[in-house]
N, C-alpha and C. Protein backbone atom coordinates (compact mmCIF):
# COMPACT_ATOMS: atom_id res chain seq x y z
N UNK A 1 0.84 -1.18 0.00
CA UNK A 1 0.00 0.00 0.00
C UNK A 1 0.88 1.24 0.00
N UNK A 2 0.61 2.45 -0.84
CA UNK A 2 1.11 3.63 -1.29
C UNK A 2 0.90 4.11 -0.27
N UNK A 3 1.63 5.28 0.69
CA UNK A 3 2.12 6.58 1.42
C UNK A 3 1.16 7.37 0.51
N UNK A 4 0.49 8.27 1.13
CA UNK A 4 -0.04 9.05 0.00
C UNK A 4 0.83 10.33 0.36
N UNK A 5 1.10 11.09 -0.48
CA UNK A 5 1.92 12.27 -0.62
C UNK A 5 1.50 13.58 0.44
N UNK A 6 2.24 13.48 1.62
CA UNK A 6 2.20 15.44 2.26
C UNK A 6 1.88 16.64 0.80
N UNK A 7 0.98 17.00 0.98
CA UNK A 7 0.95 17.98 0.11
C UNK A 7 0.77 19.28 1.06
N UNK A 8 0.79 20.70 0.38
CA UNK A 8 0.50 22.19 1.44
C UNK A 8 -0.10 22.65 0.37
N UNK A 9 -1.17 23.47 0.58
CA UNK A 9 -1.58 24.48 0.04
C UNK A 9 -0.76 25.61 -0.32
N UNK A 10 -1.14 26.34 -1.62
CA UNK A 10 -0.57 27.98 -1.62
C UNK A 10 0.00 29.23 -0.73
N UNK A 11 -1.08 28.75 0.51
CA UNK A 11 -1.31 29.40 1.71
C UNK A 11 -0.53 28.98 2.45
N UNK A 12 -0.14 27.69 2.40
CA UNK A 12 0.71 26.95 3.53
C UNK A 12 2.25 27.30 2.84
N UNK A 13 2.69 27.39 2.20
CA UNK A 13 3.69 27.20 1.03
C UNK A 13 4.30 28.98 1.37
N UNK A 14 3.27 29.83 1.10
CA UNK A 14 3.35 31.36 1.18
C UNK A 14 3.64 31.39 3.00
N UNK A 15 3.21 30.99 3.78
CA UNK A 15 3.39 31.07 4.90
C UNK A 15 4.85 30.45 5.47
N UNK A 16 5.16 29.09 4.91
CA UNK A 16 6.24 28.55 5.42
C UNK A 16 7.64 29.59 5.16
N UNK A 17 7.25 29.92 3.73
CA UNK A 17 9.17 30.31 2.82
C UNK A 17 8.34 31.95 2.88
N UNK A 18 7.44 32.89 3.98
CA UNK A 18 7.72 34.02 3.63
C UNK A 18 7.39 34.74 2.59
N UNK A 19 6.53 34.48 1.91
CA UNK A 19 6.74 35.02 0.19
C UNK A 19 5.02 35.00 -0.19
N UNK A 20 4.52 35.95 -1.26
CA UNK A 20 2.86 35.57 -0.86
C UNK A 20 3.01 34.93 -2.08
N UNK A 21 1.38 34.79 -2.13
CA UNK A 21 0.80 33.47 -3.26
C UNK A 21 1.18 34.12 -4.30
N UNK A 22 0.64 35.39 -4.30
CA UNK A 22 1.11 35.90 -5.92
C UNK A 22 2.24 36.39 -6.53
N UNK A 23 3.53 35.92 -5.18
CA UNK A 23 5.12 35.48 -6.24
C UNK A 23 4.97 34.31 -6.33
N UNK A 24 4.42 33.46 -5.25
CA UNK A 24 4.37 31.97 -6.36
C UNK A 24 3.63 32.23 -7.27
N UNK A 25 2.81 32.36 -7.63
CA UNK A 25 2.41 32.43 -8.89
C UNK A 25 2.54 32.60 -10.22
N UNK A 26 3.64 33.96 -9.66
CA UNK A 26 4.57 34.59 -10.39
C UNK A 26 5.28 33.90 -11.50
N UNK A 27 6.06 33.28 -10.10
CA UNK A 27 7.53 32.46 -10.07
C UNK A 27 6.99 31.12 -10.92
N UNK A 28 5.87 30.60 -10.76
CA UNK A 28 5.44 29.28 -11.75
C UNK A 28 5.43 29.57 -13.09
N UNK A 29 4.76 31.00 -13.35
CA UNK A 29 4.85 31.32 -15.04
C UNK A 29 5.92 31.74 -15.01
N UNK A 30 6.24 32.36 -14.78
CA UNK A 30 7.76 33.02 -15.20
C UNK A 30 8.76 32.25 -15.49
N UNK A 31 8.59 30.78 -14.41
CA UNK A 31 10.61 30.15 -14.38
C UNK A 31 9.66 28.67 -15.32
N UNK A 32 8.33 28.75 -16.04
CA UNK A 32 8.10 27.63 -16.62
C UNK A 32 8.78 26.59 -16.80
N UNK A 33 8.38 25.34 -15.74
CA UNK A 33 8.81 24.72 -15.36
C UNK A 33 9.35 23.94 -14.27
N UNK A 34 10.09 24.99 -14.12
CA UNK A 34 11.24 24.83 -12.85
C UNK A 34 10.07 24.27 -11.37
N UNK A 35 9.27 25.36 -11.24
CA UNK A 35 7.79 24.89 -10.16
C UNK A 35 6.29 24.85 -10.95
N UNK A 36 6.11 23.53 -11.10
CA UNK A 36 4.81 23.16 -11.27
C UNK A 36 3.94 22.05 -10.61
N UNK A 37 3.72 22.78 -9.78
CA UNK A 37 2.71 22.53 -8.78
C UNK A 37 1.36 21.13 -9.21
N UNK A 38 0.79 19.87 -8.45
CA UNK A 38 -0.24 19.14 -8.26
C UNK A 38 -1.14 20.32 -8.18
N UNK A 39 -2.16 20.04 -9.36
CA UNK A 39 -3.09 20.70 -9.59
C UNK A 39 -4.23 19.47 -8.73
N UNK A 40 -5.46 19.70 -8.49
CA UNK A 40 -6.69 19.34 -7.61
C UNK A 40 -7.14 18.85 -8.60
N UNK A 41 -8.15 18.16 -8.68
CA UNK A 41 -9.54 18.27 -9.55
C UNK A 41 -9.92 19.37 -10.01
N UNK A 42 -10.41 20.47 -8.79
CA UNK A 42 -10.87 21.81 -9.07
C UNK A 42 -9.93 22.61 -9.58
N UNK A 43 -8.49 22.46 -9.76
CA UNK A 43 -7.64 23.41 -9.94
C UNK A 43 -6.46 23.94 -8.88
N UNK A 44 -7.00 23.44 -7.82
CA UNK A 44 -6.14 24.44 -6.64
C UNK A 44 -5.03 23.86 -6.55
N UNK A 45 -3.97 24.71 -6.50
CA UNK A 45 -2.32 24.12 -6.41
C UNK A 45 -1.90 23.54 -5.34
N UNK A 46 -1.74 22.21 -5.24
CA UNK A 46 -0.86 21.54 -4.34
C UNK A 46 1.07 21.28 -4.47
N UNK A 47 1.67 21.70 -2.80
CA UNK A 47 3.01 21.34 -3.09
C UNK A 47 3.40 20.68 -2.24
N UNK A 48 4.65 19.73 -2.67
CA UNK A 48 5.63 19.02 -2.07
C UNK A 48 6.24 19.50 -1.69
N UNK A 49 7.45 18.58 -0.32
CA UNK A 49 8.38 18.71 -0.07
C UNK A 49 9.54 18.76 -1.12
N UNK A 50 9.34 18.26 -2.22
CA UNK A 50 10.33 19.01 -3.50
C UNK A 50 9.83 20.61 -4.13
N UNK A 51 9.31 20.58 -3.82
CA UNK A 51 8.30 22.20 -4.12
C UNK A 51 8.82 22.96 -3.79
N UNK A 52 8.73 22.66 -2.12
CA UNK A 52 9.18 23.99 -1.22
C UNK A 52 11.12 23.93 -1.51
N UNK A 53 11.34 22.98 -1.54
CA UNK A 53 13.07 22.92 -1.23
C UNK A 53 13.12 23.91 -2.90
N UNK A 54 12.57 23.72 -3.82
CA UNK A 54 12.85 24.39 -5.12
C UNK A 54 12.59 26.04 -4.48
N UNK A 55 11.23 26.48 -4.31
CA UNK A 55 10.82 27.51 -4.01
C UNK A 55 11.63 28.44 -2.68
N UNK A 56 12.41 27.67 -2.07
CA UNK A 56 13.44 27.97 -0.98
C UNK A 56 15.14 28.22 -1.97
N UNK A 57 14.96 27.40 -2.46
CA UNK A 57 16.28 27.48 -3.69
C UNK A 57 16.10 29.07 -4.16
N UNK A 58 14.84 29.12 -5.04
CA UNK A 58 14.89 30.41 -5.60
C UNK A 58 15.12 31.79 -4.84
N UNK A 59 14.14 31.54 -3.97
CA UNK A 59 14.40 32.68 -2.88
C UNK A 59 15.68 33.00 -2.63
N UNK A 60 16.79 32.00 -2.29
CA UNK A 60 18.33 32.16 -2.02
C UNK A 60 18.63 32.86 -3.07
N UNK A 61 18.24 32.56 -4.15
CA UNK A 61 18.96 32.98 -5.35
C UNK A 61 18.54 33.94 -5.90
N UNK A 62 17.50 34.65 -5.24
CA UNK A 62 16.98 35.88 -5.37
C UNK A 62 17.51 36.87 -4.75
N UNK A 63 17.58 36.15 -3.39
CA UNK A 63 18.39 37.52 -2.61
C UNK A 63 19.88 37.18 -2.57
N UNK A 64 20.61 36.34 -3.50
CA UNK A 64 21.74 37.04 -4.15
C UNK A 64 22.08 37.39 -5.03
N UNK A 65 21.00 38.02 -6.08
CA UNK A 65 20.72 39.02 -6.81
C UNK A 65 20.10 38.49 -8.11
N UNK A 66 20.41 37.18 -8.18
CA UNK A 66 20.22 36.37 -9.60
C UNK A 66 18.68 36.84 -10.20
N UNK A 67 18.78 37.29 -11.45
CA UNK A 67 17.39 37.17 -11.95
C UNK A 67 16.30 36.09 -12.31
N UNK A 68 15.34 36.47 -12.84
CA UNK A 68 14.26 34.99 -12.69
C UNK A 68 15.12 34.69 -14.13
N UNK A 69 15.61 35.19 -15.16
CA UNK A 69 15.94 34.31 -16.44
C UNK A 69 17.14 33.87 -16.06
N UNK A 70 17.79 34.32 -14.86
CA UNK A 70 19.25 33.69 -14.51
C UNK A 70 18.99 32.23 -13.74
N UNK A 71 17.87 32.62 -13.00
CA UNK A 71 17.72 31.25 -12.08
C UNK A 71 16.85 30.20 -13.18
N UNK A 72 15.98 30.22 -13.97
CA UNK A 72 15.60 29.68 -14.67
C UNK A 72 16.22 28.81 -15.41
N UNK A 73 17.12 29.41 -15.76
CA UNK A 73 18.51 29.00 -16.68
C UNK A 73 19.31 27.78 -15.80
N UNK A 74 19.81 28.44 -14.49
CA UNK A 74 20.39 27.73 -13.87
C UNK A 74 19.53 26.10 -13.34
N UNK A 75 18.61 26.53 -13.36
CA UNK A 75 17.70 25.59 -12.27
C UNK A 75 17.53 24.74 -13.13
N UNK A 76 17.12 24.85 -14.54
CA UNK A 76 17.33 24.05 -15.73
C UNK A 76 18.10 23.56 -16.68
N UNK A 77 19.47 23.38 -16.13
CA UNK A 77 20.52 23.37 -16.84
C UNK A 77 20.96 21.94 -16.65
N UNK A 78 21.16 21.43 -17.80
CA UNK A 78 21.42 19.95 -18.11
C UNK A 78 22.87 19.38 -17.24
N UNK A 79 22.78 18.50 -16.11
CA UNK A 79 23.92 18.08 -15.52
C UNK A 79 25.32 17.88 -16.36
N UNK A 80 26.07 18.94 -16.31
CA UNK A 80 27.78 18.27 -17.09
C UNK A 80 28.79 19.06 -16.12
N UNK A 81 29.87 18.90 -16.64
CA UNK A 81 30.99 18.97 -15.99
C UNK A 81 30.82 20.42 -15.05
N UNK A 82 30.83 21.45 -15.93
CA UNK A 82 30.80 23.15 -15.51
C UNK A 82 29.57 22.89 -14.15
N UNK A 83 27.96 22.67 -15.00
CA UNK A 83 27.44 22.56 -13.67
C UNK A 83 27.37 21.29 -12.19
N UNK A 84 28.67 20.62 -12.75
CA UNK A 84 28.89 19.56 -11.65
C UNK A 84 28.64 20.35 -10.01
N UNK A 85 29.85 20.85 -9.74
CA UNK A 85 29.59 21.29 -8.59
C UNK A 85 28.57 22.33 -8.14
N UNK A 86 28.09 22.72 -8.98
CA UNK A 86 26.82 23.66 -8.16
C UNK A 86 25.80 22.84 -8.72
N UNK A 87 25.40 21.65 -9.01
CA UNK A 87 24.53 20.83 -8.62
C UNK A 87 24.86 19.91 -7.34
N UNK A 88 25.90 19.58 -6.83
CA UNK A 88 26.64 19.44 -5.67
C UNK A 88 26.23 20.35 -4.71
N UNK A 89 26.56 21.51 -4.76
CA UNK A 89 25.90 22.70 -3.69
C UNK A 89 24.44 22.55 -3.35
N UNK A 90 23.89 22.22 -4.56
CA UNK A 90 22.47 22.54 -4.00
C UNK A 90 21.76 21.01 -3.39
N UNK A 91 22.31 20.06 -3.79
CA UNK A 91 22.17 18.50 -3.08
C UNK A 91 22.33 18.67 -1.62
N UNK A 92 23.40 19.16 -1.21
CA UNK A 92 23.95 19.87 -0.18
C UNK A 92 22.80 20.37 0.64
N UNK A 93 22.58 21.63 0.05
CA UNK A 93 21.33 22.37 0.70
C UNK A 93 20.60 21.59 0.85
N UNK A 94 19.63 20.47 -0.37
CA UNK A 94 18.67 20.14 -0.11
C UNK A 94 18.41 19.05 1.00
N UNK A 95 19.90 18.33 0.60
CA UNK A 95 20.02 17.33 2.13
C UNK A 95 19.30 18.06 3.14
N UNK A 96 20.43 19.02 3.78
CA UNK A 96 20.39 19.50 5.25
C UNK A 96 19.24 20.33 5.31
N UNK A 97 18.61 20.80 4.46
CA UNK A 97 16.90 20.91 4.51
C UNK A 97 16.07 19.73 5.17
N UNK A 98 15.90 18.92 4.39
CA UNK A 98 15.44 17.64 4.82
C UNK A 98 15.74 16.81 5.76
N UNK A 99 17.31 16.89 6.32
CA UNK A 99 17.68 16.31 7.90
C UNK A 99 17.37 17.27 8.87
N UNK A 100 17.14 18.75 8.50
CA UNK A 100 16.49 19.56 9.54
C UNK A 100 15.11 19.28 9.54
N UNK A 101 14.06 19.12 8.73
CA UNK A 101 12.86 18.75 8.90
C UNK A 101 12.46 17.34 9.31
N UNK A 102 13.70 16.31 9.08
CA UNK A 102 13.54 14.83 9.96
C UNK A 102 13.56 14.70 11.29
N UNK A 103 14.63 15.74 12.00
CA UNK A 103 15.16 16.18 13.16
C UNK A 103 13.73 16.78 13.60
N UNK A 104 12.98 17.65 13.14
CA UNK A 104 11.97 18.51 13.73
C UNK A 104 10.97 17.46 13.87
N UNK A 105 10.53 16.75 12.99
CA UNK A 105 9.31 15.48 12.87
C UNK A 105 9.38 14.86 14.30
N UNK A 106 10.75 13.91 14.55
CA UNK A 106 11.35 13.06 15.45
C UNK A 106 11.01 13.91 16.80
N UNK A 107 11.68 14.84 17.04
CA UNK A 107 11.62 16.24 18.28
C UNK A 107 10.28 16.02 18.26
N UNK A 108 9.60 16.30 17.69
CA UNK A 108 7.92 16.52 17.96
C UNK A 108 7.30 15.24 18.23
N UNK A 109 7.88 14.32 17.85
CA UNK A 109 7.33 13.00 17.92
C UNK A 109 7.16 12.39 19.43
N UNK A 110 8.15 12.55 19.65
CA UNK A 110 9.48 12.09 20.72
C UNK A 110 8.93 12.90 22.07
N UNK A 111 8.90 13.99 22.11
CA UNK A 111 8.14 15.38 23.01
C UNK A 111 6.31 15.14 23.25
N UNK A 112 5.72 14.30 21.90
CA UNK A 112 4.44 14.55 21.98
C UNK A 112 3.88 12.48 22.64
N UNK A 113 5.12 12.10 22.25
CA UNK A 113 4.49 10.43 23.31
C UNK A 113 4.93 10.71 24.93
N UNK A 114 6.21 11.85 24.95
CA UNK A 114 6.74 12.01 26.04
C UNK A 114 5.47 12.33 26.85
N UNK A 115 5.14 13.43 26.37
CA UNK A 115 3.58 14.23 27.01
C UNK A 115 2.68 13.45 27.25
N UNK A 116 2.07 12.27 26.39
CA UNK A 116 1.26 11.40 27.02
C UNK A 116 1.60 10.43 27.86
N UNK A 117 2.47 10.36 28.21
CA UNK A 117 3.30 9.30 29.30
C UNK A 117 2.97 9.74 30.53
């Protein structure tokens, strides 16, 4: 039996990384591609934990100055030698993203059987 997928809302997504719905929004047409979001039945955008680590990527790379056709570029750039290591960097990041949010799960886990004990 399938895990069914953590998904966040727009709202949840805009709330976590800081940023409102309508730069994601933005940022989906603009970097075409790079974030495209689980659409609903009805339409409404669902995201992953690959979502946000992308949408956290950009942000970095926003506020060190990169433009959306620079990050676009980058974010889509076919693995070879030149972009070896800064696909390395960002594995990097995305790891220790994700061992900080395993660490937080566990802590809460761990704290919340403690409490019923």
């Amino acid at each position: 039996m399938q895990t069914p997928i953590k998904t966040l809302t727009i709202q949840e997504v805009s709330d976590r990384a800081g940023i409102s719905k309508h730069t994601l929004r933005f940022w989906e047409r603009k970097l075409n591609g790079v974030i495209t979001p689980i659409r609903t039945k009805g339409g409404q955008r669902r995201y992953t934990l690959e979502h946000i680590l992308v949408v956290e990527e950009i942000k970095r790379l926003k506020g060190k100055g990169y433009s959306l056709d620079d990050i676009k570029r980058d974010l889509n750039r076919p693995f070879n030698s030149e972009a070896e290591h800064y696909n390395h960097q960002r594995a990097d990041i995305l790891a220790n993203k994700i061992a900080e949010m395993v660490r937080t799960a566990i802590f809460s886990f761990l704290e919340e059987k403690t409490a019923k004990q």
